[in-house]
C-alpha atoms as a PDB file:
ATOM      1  CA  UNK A   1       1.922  21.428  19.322  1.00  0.00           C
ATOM      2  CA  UNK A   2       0.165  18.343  20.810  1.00  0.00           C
ATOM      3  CA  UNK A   3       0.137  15.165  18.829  1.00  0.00           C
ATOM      4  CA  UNK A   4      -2.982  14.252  17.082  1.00  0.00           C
ATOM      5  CA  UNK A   5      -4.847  10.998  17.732  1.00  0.00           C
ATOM      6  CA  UNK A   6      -4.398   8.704  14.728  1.00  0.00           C
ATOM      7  CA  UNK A   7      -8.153   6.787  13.937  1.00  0.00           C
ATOM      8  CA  UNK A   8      -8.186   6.322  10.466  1.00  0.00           C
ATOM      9  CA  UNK A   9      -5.576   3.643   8.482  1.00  0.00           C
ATOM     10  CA  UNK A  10      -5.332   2.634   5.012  1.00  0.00           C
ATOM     11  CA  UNK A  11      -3.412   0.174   2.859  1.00  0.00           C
ATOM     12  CA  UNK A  12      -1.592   1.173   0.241  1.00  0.00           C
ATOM     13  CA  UNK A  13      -0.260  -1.611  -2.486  1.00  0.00           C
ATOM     14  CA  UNK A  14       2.593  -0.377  -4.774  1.00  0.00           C
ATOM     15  CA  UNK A  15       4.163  -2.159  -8.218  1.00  0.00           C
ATOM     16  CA  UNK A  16       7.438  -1.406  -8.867  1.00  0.00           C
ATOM     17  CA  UNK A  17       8.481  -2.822 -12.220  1.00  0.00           C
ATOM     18  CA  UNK A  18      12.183  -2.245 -13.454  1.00  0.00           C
ATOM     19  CA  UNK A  19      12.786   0.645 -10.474  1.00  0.00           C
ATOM     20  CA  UNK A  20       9.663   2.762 -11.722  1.00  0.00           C
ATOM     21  CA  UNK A  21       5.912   2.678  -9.631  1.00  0.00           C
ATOM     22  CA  UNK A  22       4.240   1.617 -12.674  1.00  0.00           C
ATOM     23  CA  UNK A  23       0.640   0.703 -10.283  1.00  0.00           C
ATOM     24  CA  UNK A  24      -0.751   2.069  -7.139  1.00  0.00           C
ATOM     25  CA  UNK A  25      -3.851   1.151  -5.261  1.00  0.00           C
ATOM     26  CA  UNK A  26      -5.420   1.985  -2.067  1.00  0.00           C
ATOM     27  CA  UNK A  27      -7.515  -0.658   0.465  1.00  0.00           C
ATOM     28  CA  UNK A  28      -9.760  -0.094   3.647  1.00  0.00           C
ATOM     29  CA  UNK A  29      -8.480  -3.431   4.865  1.00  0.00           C
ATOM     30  CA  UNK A  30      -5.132  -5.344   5.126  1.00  0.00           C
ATOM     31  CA  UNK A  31      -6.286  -8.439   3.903  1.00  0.00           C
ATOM     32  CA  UNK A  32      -7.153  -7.182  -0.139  1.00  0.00           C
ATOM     33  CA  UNK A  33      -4.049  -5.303   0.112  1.00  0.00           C
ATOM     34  CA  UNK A  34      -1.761  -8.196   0.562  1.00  0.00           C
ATOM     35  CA  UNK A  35      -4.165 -10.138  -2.061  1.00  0.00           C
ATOM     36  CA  UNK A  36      -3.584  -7.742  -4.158  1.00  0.00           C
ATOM     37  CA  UNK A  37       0.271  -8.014  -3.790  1.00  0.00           C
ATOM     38  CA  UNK A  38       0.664 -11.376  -3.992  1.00  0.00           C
ATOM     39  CA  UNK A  39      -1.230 -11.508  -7.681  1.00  0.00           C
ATOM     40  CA  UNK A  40       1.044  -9.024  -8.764  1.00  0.00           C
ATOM     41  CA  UNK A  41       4.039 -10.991  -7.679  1.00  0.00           C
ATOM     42  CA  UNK A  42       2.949 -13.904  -9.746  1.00  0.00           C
ATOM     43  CA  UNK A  43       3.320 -11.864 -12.875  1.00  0.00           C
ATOM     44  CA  UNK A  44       6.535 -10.162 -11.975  1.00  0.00           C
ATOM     45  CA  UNK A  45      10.278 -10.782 -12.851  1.00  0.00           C
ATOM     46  CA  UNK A  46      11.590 -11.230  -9.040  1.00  0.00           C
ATOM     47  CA  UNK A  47      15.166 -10.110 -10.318  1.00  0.00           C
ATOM     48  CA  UNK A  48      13.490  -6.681 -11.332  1.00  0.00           C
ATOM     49  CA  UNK A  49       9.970  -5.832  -9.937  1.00  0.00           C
ATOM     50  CA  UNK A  50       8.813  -5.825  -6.451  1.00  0.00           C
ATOM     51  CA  UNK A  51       4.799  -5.456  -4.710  1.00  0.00           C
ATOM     52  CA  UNK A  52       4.840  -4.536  -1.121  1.00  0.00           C
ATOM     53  CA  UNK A  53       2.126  -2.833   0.989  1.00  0.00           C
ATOM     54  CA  UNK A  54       2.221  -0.306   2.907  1.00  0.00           C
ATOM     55  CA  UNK A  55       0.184   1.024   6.293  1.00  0.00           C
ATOM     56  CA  UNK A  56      -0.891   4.799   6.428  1.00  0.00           C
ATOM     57  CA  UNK A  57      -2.347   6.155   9.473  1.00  0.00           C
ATOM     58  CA  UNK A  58      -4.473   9.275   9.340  1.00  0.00           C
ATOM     59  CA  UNK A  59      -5.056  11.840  12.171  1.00  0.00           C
ATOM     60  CA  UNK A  60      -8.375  12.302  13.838  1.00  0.00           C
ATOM     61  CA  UNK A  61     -10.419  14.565  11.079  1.00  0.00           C
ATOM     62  CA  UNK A  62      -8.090  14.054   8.106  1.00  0.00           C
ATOM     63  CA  UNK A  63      -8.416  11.151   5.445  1.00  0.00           C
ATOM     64  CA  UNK A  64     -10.680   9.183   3.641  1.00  0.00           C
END
């Protein structure tokens, strides 16, 4: 099967409080992701709850 051309990203942000994704949202750019990530950190416990962000690539024809 040939490999599909990848056109389309996303940026996911994730909250992860006490082990459990508690919040979930989904960006067109990086930038608002990693806003978004670094607000949630200020409310966090550091010891117990992490934010990160993650990139998701698309294939040609699939996505949003």
């Amino acid at each position: 099967m040939a490999k599909q051309g990848f056109n389309k990203t996303i940026w996911v942000s994730v909250l992860v409080q006490s082990g459990i994704p508690v919040e979930v949202k989904a960006f067109r750019e990086s930038r608002p992701a990693q806003a978004q990530r670094k607000l949630w950190l200020k409310e966090t416990r550091p010891e117990y709850d992490e934010a990160a962000v993650f990139e998701v690539d698309f294939p040609s024809g699939v996505g949003p």
